[in-house]
C-alpha atoms as a PDB file:
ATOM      1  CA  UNK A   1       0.000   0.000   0.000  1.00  0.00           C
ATOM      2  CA  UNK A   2       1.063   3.609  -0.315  1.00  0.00           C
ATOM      3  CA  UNK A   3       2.530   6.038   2.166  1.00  0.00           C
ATOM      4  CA  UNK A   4       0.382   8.103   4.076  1.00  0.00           C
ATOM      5  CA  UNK A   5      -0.387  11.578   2.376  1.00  0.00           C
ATOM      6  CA  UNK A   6       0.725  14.616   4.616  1.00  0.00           C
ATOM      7  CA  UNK A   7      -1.454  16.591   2.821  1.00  0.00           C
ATOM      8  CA  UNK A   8       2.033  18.638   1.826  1.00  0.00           C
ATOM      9  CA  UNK A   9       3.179  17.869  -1.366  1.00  0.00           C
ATOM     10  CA  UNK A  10       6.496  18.798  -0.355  1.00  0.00           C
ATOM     11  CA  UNK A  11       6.740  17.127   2.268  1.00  0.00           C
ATOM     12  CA  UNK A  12       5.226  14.424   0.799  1.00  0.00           C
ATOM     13  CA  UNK A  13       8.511  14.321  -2.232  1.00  0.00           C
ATOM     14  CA  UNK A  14      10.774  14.686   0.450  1.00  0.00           C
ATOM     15  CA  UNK A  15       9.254  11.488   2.653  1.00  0.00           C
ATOM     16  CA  UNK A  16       9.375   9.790  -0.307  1.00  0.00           C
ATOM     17  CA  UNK A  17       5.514   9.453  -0.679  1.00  0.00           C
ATOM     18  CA  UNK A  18       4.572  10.255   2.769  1.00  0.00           C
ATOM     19  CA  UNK A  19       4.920   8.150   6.266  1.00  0.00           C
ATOM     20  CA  UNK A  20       6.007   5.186   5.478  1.00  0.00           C
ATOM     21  CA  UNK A  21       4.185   2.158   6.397  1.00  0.00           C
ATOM     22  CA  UNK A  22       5.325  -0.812   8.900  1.00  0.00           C
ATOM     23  CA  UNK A  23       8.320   1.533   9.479  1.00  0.00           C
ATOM     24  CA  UNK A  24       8.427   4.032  12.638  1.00  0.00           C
ATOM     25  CA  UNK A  25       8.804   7.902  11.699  1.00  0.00           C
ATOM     26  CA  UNK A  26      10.468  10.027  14.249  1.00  0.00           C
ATOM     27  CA  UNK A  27       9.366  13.667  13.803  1.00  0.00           C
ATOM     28  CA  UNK A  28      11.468  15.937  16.701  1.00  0.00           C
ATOM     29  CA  UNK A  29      11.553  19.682  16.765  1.00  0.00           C
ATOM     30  CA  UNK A  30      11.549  22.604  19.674  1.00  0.00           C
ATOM     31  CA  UNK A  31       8.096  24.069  20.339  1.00  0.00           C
ATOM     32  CA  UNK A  32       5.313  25.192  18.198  1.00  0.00           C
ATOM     33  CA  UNK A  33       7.109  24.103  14.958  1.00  0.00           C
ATOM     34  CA  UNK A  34       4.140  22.144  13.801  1.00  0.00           C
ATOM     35  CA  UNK A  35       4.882  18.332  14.967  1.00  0.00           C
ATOM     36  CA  UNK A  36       1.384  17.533  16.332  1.00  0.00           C
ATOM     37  CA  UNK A  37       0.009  19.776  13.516  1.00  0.00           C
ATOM     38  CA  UNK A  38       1.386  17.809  11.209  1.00  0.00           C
ATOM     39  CA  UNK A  39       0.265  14.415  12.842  1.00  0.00           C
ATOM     40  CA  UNK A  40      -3.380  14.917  13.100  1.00  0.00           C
ATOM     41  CA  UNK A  41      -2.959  16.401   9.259  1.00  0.00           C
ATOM     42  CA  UNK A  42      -1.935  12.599   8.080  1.00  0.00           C
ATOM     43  CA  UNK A  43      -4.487  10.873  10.457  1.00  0.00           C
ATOM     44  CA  UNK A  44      -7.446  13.511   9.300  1.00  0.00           C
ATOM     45  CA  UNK A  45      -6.335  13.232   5.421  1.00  0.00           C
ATOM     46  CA  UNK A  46      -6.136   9.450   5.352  1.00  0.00           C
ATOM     47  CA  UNK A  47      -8.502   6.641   5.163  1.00  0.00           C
ATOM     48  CA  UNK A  48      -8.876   4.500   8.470  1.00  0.00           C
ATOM     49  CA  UNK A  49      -8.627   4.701  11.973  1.00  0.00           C
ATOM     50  CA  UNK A  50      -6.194   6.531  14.138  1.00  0.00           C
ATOM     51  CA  UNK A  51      -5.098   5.664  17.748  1.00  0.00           C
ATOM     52  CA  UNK A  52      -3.631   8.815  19.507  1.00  0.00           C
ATOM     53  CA  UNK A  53      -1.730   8.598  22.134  1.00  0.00           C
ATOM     54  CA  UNK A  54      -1.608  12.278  23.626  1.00  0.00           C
ATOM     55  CA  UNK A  55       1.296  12.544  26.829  1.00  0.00           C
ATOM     56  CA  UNK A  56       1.301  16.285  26.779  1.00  0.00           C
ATOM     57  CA  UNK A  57      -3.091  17.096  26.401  1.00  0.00           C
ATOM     58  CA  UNK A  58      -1.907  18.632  22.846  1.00  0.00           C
ATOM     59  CA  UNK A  59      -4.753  17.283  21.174  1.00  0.00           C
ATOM     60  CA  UNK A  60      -7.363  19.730  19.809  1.00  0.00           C
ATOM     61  CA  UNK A  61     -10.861  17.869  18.567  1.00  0.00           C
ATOM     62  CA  UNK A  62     -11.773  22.198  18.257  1.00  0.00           C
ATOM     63  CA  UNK A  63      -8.562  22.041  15.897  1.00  0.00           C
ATOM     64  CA  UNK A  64      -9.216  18.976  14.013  1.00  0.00           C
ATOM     65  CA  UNK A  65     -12.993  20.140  13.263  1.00  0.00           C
ATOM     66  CA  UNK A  66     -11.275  23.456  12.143  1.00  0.00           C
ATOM     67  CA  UNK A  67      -8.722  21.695   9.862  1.00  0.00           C
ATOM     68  CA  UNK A  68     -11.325  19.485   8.660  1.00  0.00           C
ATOM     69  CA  UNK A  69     -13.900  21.618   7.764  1.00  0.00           C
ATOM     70  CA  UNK A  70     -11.655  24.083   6.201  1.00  0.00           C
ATOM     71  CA  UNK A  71     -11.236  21.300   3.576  1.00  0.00           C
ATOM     72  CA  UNK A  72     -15.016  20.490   3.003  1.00  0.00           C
ATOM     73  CA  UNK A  73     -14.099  17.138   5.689  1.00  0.00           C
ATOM     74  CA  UNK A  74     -17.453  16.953   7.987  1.00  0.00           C
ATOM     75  CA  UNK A  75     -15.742  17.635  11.370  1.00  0.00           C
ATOM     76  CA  UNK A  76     -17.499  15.099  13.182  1.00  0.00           C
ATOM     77  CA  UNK A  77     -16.555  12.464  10.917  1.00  0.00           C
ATOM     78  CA  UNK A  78     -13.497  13.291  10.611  1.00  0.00           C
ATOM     79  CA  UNK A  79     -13.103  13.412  15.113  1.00  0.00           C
ATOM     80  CA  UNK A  80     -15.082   9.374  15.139  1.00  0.00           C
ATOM     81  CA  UNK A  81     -11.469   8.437  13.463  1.00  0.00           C
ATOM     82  CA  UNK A  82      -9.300   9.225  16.270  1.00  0.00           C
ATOM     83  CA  UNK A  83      -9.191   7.454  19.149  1.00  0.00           C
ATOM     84  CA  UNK A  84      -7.691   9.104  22.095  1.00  0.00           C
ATOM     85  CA  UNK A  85      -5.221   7.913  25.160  1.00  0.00           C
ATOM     86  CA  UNK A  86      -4.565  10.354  27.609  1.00  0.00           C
ATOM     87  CA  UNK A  87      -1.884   8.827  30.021  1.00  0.00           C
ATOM     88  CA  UNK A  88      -0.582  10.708  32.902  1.00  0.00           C
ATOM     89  CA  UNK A  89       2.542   9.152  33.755  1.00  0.00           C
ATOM     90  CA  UNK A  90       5.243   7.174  32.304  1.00  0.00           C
ATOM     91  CA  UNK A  91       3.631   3.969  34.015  1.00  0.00           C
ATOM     92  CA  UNK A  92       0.046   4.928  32.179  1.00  0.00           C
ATOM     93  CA  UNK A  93       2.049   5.582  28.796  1.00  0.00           C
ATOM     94  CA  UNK A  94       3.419   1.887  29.337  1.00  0.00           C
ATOM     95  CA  UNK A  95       0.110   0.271  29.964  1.00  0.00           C
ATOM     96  CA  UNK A  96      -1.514   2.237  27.026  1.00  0.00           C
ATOM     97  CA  UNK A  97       0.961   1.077  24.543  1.00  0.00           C
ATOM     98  CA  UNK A  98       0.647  -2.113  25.171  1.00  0.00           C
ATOM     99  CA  UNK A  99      -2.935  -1.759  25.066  1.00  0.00           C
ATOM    100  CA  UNK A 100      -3.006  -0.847  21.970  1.00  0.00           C
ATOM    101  CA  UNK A 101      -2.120  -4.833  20.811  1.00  0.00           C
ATOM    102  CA  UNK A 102      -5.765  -5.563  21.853  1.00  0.00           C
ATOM    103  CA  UNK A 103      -7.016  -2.284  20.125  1.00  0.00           C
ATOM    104  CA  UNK A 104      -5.527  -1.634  16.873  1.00  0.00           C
ATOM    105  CA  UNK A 105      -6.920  -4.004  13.692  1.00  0.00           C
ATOM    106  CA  UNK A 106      -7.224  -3.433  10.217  1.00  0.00           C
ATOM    107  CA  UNK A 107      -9.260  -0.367  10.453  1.00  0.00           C
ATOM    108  CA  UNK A 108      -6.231   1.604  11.415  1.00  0.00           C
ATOM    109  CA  UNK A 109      -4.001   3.098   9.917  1.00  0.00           C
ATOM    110  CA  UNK A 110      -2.027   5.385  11.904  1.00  0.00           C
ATOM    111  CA  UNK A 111      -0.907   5.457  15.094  1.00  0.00           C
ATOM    112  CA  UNK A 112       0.565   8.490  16.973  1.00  0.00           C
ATOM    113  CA  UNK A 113       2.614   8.890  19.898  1.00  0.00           C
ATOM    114  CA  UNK A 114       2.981  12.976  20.748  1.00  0.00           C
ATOM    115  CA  UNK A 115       5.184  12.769  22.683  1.00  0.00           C
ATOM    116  CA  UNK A 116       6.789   9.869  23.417  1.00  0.00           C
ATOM    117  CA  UNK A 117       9.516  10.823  25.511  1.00  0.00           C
ATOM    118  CA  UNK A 118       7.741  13.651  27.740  1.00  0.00           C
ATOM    119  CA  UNK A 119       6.852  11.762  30.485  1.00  0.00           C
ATOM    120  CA  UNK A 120       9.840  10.097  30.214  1.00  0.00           C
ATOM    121  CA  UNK A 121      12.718  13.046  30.631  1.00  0.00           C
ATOM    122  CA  UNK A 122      10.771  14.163  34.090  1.00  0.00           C
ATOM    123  CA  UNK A 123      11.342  10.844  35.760  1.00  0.00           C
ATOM    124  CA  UNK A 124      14.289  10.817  38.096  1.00  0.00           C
ATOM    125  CA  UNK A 125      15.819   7.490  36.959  1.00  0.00           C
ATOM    126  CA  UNK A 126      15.725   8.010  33.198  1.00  0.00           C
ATOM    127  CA  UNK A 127      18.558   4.831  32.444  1.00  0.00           C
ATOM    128  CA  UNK A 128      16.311   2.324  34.395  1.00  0.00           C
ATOM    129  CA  UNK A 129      13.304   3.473  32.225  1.00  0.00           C
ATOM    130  CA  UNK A 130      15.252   3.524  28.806  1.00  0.00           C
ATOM    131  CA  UNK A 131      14.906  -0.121  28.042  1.00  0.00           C
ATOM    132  CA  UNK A 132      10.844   0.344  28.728  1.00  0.00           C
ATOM    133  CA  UNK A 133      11.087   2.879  25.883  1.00  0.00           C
ATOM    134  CA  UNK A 134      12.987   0.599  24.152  1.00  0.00           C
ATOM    135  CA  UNK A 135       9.818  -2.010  24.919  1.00  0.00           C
ATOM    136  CA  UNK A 136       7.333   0.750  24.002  1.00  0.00           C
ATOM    137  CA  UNK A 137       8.907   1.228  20.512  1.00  0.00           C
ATOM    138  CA  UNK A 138       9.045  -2.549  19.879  1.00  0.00           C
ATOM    139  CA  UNK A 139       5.317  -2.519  20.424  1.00  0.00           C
ATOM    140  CA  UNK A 140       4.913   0.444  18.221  1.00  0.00           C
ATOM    141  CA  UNK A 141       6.923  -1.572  15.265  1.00  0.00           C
ATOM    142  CA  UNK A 142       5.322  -4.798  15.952  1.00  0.00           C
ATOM    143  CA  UNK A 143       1.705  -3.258  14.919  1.00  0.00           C
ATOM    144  CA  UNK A 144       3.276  -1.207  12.173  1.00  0.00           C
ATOM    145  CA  UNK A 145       4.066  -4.026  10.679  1.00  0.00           C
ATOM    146  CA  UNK A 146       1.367  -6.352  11.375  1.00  0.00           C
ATOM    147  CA  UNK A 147      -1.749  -3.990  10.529  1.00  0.00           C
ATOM    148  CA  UNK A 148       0.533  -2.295   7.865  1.00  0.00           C
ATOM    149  CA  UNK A 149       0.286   1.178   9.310  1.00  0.00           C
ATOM    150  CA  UNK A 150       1.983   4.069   9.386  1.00  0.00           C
ATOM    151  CA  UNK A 151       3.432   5.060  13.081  1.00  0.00           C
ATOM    152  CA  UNK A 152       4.460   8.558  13.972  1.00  0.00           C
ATOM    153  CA  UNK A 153       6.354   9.068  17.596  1.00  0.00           C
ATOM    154  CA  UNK A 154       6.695  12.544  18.110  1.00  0.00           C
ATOM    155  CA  UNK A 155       9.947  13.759  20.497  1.00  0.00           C
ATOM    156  CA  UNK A 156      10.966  16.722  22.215  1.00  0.00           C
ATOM    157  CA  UNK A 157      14.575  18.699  22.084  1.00  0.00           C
ATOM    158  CA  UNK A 158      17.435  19.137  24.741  1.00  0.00           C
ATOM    159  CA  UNK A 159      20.366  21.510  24.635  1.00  0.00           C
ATOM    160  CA  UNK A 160      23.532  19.811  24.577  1.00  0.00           C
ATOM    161  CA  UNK A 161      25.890  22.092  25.732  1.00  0.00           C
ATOM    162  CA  UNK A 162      29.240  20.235  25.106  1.00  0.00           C
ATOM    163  CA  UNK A 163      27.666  19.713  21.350  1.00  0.00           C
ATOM    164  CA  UNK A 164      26.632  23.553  21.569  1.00  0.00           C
ATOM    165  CA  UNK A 165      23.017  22.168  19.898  1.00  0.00           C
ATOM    166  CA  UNK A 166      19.528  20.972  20.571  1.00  0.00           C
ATOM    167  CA  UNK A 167      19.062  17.220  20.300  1.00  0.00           C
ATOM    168  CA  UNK A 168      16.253  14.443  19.928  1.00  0.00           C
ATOM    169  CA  UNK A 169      15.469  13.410  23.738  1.00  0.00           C
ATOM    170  CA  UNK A 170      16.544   9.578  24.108  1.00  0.00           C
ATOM    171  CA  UNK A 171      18.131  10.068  20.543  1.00  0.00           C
ATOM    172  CA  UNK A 172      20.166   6.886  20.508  1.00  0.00           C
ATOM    173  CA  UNK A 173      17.154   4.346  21.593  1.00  0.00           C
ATOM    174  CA  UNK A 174      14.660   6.370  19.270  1.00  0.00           C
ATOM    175  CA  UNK A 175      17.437   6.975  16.282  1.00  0.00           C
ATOM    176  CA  UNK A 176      17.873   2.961  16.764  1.00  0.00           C
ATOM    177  CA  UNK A 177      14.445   1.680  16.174  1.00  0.00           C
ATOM    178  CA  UNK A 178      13.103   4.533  13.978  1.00  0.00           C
ATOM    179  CA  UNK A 179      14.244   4.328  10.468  1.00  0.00           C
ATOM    180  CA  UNK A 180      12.776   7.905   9.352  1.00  0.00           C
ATOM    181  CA  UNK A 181      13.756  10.931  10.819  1.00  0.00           C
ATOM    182  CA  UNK A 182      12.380  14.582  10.065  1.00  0.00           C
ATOM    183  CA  UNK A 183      13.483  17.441  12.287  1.00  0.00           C
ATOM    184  CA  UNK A 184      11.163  20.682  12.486  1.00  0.00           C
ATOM    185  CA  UNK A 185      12.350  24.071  12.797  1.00  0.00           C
ATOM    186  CA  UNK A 186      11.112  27.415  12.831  1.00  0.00           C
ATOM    187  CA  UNK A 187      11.664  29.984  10.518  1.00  0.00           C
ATOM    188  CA  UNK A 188      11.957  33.809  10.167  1.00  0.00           C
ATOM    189  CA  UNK A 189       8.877  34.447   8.569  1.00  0.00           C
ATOM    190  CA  UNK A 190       5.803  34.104  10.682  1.00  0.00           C
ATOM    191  CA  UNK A 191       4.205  30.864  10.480  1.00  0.00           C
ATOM    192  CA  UNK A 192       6.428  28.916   7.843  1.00  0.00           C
ATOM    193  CA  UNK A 193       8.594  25.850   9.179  1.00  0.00           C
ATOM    194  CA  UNK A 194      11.677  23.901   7.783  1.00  0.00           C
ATOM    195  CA  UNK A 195      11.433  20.532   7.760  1.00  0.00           C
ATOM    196  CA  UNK A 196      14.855  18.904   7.025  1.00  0.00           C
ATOM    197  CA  UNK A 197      15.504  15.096   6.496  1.00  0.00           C
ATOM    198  CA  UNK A 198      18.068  13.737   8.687  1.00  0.00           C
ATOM    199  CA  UNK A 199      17.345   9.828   7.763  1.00  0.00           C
ATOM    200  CA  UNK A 200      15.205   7.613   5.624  1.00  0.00           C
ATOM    201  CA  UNK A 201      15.087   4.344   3.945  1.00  0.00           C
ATOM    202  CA  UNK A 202      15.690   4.876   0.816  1.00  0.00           C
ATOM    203  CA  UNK A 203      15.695   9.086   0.250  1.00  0.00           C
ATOM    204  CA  UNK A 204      19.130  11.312   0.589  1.00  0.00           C
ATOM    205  CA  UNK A 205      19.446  12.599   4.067  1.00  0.00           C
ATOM    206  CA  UNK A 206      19.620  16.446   4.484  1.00  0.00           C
ATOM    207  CA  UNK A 207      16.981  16.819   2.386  1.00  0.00           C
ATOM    208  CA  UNK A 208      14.646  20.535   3.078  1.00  0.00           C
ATOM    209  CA  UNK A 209      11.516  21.926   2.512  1.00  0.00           C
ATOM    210  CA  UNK A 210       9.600  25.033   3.618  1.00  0.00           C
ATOM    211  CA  UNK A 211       6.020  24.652   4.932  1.00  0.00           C
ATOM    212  CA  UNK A 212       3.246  26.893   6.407  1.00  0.00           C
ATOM    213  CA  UNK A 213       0.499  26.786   9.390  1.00  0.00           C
ATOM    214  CA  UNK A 214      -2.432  27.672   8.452  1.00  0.00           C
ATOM    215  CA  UNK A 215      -6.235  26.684   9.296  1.00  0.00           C
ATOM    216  CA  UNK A 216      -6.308  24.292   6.879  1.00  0.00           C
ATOM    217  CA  UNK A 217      -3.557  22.514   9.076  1.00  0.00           C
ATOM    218  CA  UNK A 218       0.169  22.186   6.871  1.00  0.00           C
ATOM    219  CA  UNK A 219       0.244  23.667   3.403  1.00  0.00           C
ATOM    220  CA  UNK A 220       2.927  24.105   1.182  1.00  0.00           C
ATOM    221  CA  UNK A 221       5.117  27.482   0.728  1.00  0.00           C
ATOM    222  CA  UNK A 222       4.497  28.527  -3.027  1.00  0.00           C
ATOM    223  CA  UNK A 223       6.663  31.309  -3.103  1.00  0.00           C
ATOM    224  CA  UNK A 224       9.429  29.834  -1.481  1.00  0.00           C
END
């Protein structure tokens, strides 16, 4: 089967098609660069069901109906696709994502973790708790690839200051098991993001493209 569609045609050249299926995509960037913008964009443009697992209570049904409607989608059609987990701890995330073996089937086709490492950098013992990420990720790539879906685990940044740059959170664990990376970034005009390609299967690495926010959700920049 075919990617998923971002919606982005762009985006969607320099993904190679889109998010790739039975693979996981990694899509890391500092705030408000568009990461769980862009997620709900490929679960609302998409045939199928979408399980969203939401650590950080960034999920906006009042954005999705916006997004959707603003495309002639009928918002509450469009909101009956997603199906929501809201844990509140690293222990809930755990349970959730392995709950998701007895929950996701072949009406799915996404699944979205946003984020997967926030819980995760405010525990105290974060070494201990790397091999369950490493367990939650497995899970994660296990359904990709039985239910042939796309999976999308969103991460957060950190400063390294001997590296004098922000980083993925977790990046070796996540940069292990995920096969496509695409960074976020902001840019100096007001709403438009860089998205840069910093891994993939089969596409060059490095690749860029320029993107706005809009209503609609992620559009292209024509102008560039």
């Amino acid at each position: 089967m075919k990617p998923l569609s971002t919606g982005s045609e762009a985006l969607d050249e320099l993904l190679g098609g889109g998010i790739g299926r039975k693979v996981l995509t990694q899509i890391y960037g500092a705030f408000a660069t568009g990461k769980t913008t862009l997620a709900a964009q490929v679960g609302l443009l998409n045939e199928g069901k979408v399980a969203y697992v939401d650590t950080e209570g960034g999920f906006s049904p009042e954005r999705i109906a916006l997004m959707a409607e603003s495309r002639g989608i009928d918002p509450e059609r469009a909101l009956q696709k997603f199906l929501l987990f809201e844990p509140r701890d690293f222990k809930e995330q755990k349970r959730m994502v392995a709950r998701l073996k007895t929950v996701v089937d072949e009406s799915f086709s996404l699944i979205v973790v946003d984020s997967i490492t926030a819980h995760y950098r405010v525990e105290e013992n974060k070494s201990r708790l790397l091999g369950e990420l490493g367990k939650q990720l497995q899970v994660l790539l296990w359904l990709s690839r039985k239910f042939n879906l796309g999976v999308i685990v969103i991460n957060q940044v950190h400063f390294d200051s001997k590296a004098g740059v922000s980083k993925p959170v977790a990046e070796h664990i996540l940069g292990y098991k995920c096969k496509d990376i695409l960074r976020l970034d902001k840019f100096s005009r007001p709403n438009v993001r860089v998205a840069v390609l910093e891994r993939h299967r089969f596409r060059p690495e490095g690749g860029m493209v320029y993107f706005r926010i809009t209503e609609k959700g992620i559009e292209d920049v024509k102008d560039g």
